[in-house]
PDB file of N, CA and C in Angstrom:
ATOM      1  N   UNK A   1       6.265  30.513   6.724  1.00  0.00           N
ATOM      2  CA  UNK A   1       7.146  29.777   5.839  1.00  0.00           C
ATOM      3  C   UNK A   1       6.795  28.293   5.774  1.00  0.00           C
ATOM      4  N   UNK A   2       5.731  27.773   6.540  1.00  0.00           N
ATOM      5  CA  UNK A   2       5.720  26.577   6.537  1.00  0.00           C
ATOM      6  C   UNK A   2       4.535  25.969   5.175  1.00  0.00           C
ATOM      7  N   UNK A   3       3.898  27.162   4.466  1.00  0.00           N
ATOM      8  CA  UNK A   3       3.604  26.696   3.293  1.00  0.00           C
ATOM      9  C   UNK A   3       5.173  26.282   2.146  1.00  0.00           C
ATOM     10  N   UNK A   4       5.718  27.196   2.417  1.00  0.00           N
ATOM     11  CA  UNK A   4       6.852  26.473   1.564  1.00  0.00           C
ATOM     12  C   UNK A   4       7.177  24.818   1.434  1.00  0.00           C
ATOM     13  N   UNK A   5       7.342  24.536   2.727  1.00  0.00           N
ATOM     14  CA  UNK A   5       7.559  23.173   2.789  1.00  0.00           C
ATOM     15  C   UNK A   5       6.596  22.239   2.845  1.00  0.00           C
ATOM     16  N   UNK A   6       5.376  22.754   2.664  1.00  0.00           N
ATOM     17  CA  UNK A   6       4.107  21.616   2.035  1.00  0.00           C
ATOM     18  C   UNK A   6       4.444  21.598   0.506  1.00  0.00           C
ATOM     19  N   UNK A   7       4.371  22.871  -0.186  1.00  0.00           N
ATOM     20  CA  UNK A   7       4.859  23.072  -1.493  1.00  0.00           C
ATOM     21  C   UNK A   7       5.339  22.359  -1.620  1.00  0.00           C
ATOM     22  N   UNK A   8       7.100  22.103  -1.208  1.00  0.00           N
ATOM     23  CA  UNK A   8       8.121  21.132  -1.933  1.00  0.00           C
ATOM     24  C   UNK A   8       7.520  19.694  -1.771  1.00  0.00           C
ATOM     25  N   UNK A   9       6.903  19.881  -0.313  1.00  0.00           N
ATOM     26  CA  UNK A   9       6.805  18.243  -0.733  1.00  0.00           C
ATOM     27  C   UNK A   9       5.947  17.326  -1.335  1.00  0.00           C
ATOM     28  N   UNK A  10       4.781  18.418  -1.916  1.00  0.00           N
ATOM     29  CA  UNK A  10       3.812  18.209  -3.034  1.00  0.00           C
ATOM     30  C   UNK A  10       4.229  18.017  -4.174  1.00  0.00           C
ATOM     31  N   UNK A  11       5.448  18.865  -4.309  1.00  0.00           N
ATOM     32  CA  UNK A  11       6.019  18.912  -5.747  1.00  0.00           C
ATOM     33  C   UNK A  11       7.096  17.083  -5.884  1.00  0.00           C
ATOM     34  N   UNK A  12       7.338  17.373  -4.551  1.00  0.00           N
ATOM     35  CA  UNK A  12       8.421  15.895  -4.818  1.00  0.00           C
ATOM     36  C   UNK A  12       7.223  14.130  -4.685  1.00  0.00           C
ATOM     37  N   UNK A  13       6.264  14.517  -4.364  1.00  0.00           N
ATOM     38  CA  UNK A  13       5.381  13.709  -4.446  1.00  0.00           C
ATOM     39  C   UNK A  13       4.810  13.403  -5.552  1.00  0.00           C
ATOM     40  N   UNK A  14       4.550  14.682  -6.536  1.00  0.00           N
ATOM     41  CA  UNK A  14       3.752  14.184  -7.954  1.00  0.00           C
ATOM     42  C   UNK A  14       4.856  13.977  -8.766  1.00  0.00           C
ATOM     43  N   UNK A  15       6.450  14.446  -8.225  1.00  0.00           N
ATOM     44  CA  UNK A  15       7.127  13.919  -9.485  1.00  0.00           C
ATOM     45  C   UNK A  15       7.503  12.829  -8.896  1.00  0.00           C
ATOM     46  N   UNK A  16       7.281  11.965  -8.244  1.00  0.00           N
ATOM     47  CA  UNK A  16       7.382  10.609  -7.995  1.00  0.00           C
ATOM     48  C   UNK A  16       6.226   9.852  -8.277  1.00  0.00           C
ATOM     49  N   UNK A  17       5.012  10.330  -8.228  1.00  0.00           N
ATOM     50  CA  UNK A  17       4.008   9.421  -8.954  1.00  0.00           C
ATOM     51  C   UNK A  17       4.127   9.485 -10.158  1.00  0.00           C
ATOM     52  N   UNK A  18       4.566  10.895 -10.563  1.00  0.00           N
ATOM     53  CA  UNK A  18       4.151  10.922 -12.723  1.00  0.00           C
ATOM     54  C   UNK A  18       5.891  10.177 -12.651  1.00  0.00           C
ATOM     55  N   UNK A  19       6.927   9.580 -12.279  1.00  0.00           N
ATOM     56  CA  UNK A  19       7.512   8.523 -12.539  1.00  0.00           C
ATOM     57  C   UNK A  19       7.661   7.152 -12.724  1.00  0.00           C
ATOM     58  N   UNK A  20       6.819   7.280 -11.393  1.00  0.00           N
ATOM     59  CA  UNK A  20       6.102   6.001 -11.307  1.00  0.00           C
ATOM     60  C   UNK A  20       5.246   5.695 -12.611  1.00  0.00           C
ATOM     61  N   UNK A  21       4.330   6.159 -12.881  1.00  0.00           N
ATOM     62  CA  UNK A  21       3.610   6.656 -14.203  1.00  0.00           C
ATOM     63  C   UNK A  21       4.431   6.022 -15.030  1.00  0.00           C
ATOM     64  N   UNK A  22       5.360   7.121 -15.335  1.00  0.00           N
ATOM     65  CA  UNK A  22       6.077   6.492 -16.622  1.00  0.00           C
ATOM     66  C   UNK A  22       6.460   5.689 -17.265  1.00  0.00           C
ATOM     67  N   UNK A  23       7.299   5.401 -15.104  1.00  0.00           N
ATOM     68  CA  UNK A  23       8.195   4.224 -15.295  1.00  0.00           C
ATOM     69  C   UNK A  23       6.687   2.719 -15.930  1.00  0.00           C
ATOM     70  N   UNK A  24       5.785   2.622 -15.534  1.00  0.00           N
ATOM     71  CA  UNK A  24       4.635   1.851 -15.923  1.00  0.00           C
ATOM     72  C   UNK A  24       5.142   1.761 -17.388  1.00  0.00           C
ATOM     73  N   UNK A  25       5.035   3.263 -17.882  1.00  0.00           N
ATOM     74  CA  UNK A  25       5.139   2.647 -19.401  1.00  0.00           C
ATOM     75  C   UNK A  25       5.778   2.084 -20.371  1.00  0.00           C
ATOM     76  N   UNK A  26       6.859   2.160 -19.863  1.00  0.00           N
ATOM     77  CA  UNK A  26       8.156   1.687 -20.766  1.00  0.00           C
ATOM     78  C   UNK A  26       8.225   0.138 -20.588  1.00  0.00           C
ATOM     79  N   UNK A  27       8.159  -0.672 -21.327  1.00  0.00           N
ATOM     80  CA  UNK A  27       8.062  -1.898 -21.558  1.00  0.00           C
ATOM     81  C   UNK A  27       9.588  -2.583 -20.878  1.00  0.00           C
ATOM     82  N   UNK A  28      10.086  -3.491 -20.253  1.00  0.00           N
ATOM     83  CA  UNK A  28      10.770  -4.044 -19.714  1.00  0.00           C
ATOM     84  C   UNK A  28      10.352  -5.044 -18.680  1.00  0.00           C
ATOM     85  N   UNK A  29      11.236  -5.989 -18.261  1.00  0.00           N
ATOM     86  CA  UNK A  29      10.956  -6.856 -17.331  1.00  0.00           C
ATOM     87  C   UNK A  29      10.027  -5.649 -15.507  1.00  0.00           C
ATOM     88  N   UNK A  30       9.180  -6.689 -15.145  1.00  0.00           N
ATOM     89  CA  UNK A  30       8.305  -5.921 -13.936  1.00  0.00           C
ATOM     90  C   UNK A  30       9.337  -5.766 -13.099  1.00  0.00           C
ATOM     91  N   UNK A  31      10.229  -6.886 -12.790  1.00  0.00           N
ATOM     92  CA  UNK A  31      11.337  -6.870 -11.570  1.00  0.00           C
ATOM     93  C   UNK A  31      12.065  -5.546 -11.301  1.00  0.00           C
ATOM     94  N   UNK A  32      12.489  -5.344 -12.283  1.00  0.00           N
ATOM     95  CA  UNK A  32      13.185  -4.078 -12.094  1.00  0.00           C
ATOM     96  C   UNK A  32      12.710  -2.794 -12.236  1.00  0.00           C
ATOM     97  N   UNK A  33      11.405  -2.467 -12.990  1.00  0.00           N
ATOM     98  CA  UNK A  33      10.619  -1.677 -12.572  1.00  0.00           C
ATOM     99  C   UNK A  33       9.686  -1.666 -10.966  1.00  0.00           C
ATOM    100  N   UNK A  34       9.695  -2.656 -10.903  1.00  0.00           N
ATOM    101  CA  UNK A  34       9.470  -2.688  -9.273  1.00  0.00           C
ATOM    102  C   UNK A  34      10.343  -2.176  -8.539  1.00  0.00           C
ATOM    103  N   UNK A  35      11.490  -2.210  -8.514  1.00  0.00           N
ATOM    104  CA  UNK A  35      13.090  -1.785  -7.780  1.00  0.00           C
ATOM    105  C   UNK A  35      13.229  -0.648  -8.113  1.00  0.00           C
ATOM    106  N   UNK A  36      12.825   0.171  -9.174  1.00  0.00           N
ATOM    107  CA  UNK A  36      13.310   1.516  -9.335  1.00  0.00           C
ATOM    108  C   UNK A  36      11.623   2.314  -8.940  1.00  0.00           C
ATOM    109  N   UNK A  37      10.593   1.857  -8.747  1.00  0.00           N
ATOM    110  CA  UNK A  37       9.511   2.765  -8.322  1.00  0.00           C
ATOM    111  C   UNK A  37       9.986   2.415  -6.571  1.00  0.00           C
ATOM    112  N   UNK A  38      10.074   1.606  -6.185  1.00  0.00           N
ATOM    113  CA  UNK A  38      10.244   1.613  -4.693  1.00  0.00           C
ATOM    114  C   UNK A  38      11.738   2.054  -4.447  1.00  0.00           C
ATOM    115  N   UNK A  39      12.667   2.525  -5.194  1.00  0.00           N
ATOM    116  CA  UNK A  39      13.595   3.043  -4.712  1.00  0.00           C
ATOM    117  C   UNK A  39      13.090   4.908  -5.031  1.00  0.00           C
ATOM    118  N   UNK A  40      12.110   5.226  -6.127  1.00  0.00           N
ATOM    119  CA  UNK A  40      11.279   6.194  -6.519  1.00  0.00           C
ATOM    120  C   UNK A  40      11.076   6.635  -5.052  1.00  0.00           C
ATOM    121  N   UNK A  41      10.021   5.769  -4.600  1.00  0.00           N
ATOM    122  CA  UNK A  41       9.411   6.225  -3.441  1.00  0.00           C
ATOM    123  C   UNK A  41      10.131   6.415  -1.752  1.00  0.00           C
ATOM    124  N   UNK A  42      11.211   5.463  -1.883  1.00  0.00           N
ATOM    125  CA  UNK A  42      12.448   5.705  -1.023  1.00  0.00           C
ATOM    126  C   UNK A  42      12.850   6.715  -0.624  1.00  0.00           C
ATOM    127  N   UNK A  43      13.307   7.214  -1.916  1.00  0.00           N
ATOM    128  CA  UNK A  43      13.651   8.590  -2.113  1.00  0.00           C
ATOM    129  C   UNK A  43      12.911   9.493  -1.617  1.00  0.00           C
ATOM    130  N   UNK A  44      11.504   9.556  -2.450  1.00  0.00           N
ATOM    131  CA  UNK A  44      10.657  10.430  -2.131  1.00  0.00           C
ATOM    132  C   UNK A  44      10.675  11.130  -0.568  1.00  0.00           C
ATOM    133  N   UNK A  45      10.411   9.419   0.396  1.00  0.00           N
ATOM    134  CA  UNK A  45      10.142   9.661   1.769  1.00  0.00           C
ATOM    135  C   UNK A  45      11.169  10.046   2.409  1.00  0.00           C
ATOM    136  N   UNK A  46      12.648   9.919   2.422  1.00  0.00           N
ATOM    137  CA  UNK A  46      14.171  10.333   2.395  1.00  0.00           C
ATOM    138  C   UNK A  46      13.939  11.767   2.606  1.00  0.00           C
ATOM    139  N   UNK A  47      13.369  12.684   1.730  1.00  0.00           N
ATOM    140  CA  UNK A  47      13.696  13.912   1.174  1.00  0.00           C
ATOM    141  C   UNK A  47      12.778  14.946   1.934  1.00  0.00           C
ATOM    142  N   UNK A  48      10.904  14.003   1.976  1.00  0.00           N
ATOM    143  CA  UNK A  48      10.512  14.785   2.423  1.00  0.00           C
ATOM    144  C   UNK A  48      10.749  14.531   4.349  1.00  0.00           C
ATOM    145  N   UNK A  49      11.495  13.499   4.632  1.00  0.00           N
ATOM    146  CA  UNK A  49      11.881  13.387   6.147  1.00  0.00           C
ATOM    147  C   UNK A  49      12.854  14.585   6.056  1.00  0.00           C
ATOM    148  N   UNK A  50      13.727  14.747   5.734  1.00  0.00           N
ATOM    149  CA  UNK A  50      15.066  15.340   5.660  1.00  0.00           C
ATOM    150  C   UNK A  50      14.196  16.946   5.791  1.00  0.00           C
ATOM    151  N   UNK A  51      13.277  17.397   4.833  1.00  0.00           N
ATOM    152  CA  UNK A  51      13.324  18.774   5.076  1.00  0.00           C
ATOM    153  C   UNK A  51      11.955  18.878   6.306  1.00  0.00           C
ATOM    154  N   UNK A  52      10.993  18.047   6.653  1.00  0.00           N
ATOM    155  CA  UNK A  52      10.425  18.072   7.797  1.00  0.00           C
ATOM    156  C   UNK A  52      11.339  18.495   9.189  1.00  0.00           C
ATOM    157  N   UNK A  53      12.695  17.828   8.817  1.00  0.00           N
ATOM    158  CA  UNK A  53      13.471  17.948  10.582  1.00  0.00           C
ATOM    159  C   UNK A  53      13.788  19.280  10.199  1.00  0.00           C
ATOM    160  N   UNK A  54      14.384  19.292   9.082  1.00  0.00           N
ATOM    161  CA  UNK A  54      15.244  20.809   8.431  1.00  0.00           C
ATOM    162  C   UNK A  54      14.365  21.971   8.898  1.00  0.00           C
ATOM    163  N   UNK A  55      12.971  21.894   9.219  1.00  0.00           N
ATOM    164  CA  UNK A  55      12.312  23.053   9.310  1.00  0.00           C
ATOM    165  C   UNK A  55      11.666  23.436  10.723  1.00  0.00           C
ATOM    166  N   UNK A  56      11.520  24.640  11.195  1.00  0.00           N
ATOM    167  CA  UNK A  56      11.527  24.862  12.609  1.00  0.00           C
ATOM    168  C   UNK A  56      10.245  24.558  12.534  1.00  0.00           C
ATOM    169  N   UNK A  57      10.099  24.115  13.862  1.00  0.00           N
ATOM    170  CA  UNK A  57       8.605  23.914  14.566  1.00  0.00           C
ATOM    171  C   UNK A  57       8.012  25.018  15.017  1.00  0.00           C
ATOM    172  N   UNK A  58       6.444  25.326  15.280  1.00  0.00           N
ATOM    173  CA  UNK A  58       6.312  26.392  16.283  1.00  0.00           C
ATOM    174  C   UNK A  58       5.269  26.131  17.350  1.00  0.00           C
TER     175      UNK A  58
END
C-alpha cells in the first residue's frame, strides 16, 4: 500500500506546480502572487506531512 501514498503525493505535487504555473499567468501585482504560490506550497508540504505520519511504517 505504500505505492498509494507516493501516488497521492505526486498527484498533490504537480497540482501545486501546474498552479503555481498558472498562478504565473494571470497578470496582477507579484506580491500577492508570491503569497498565494508559497501558501500553494505550504499546503502542499502540510498534506503530504499529514499523510506520511497517517501511514504505517514497516
Amino acid at each position: 500500500m505504500r505505492s498509494t501514498g507516493i501516488t497521492t503525493s505526486l498527484i498533490i505535487w504537480t497540482a501545486a506546480f501546474v498552479g503555481i504555473y498558472v498562478l504565473s499567468a494571470i497578470p496582477g501585482s507579484a506580491k500577492y502572487k508570491a503569497t498565494i504560490g508559497g501558501l500553494i506550497v505550504v499546503a502542499a508540504v502540510l498534506f503530504t506531512t499529514v499523510l506520511s505520519l497517517g501511514s504505517p511504517q514497516r
